[in-house]
N, C-alpha and C. Protein backbone atom coordinates (compact mmCIF):
# COMPACT_ATOMS: atom_id res chain seq x y z
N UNK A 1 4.49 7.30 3.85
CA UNK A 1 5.05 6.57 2.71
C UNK A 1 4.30 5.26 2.54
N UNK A 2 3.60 5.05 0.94
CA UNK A 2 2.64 3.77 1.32
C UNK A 2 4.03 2.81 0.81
N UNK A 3 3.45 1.27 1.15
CA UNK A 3 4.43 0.41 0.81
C UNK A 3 3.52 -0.62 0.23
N UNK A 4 4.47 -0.89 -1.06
CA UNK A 4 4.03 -2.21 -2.18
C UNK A 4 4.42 -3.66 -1.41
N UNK A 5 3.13 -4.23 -0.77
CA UNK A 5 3.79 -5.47 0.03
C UNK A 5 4.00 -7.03 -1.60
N UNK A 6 4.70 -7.51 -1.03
CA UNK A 6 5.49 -8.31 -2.92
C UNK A 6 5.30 -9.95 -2.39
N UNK A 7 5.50 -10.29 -0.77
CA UNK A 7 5.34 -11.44 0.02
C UNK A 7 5.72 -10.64 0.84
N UNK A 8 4.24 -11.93 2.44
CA UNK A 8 4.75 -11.77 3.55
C UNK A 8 4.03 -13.27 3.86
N UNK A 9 5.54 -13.56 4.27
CA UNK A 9 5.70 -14.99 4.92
C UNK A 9 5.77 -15.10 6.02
N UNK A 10 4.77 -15.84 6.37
CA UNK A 10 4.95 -16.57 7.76
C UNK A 10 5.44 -17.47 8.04
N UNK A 11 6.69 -17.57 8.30
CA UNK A 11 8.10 -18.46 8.58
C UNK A 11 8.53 -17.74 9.39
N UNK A 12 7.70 -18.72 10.76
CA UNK A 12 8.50 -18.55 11.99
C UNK A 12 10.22 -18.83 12.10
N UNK A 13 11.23 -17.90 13.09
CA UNK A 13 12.97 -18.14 12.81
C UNK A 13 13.00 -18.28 14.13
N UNK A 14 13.94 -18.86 14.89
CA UNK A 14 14.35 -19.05 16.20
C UNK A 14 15.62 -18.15 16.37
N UNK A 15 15.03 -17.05 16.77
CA UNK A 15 16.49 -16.43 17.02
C UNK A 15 16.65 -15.83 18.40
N UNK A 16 17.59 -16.05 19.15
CA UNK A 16 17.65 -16.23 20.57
C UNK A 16 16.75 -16.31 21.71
N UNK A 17 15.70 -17.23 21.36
CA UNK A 17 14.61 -18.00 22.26
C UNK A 17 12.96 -17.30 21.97
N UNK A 18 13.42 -16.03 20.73
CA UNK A 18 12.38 -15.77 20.30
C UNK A 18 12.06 -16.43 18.92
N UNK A 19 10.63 -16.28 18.54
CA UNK A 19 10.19 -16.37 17.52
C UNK A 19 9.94 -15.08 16.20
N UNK A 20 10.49 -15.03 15.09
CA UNK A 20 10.12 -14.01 14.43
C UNK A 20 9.66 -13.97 13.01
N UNK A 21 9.18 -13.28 12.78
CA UNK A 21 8.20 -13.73 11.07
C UNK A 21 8.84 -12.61 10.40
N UNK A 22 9.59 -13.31 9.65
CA UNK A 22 9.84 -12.45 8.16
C UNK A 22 9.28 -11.95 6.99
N UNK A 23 8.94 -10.59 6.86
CA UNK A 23 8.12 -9.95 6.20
C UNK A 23 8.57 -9.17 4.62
N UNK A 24 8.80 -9.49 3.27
CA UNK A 24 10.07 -8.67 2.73
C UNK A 24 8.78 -7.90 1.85
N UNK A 25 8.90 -6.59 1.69
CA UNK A 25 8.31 -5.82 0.95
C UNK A 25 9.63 -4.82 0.02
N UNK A 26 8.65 -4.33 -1.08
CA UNK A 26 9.23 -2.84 -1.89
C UNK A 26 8.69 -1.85 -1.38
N UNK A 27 9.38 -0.52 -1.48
CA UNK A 27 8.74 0.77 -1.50
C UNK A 27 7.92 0.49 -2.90
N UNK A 28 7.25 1.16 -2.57
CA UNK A 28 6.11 1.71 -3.67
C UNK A 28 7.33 2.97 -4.48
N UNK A 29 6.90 2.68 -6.07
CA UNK A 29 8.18 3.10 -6.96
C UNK A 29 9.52 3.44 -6.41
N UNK A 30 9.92 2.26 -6.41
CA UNK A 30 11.51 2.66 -5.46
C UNK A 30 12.34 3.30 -6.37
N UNK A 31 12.16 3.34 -8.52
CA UNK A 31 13.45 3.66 -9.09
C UNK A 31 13.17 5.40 -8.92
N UNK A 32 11.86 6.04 -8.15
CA UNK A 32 12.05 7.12 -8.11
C UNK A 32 12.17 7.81 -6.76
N UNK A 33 12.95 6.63 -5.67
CA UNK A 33 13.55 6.81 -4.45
C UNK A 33 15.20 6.99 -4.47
N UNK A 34 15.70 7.68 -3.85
CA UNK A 34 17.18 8.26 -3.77
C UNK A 34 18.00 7.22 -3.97
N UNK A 35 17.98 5.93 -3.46
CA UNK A 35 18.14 4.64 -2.87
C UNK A 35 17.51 3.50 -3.59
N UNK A 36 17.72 3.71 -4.79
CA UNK A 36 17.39 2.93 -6.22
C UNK A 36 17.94 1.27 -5.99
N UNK A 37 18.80 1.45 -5.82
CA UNK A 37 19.72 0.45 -5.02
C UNK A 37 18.99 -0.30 -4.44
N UNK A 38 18.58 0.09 -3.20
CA UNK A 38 18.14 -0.84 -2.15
C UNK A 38 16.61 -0.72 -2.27
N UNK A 39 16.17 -1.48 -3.98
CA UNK A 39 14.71 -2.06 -3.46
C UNK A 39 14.36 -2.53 -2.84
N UNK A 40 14.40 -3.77 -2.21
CA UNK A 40 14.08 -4.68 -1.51
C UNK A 40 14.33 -4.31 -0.04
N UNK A 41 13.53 -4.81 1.18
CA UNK A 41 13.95 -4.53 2.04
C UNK A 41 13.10 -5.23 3.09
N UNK A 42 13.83 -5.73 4.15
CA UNK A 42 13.40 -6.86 5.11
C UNK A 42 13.04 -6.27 6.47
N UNK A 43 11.89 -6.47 7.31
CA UNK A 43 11.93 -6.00 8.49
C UNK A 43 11.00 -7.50 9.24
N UNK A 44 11.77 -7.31 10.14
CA UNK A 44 11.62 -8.33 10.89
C UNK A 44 10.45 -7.96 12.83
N UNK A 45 9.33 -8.90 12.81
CA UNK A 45 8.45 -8.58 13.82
C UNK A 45 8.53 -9.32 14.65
N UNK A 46 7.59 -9.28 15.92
CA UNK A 46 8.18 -10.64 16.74
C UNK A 46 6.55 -10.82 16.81
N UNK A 47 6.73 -12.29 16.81
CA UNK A 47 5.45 -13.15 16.93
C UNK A 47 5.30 -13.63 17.94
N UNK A 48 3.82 -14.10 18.45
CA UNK A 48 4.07 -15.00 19.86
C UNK A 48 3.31 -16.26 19.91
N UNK A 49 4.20 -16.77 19.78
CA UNK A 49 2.95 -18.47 20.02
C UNK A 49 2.86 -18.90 21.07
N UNK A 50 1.89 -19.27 21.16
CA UNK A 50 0.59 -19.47 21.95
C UNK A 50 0.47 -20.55 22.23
């Protein structure tokens, strides 16, 4: 499944002693995904500073 990236921000979050970068992309044509609804969608990575 390819994915339409829309922003990806690098804004490090402190969430319980880690660091993580929030990434928000679309599916690639989401109004002809089941789940029309939920364009948008957030996944979260872990970063490591250095």
């Amino acid at each position: 499944m390819s994915v339409h990236w829309i922003m990806a921000a690098d804004v490090p979050v402190m969430k319980e002693g880690i660091f993580h970068t929030q990434i928000i992309f679309l599916k690639e044509d989401p109004a002809k995904t089941e789940d029309a609804e939920l364009i948008g969608e957030m996944c979260v990575i872990l970063t490591e500073k250095v």
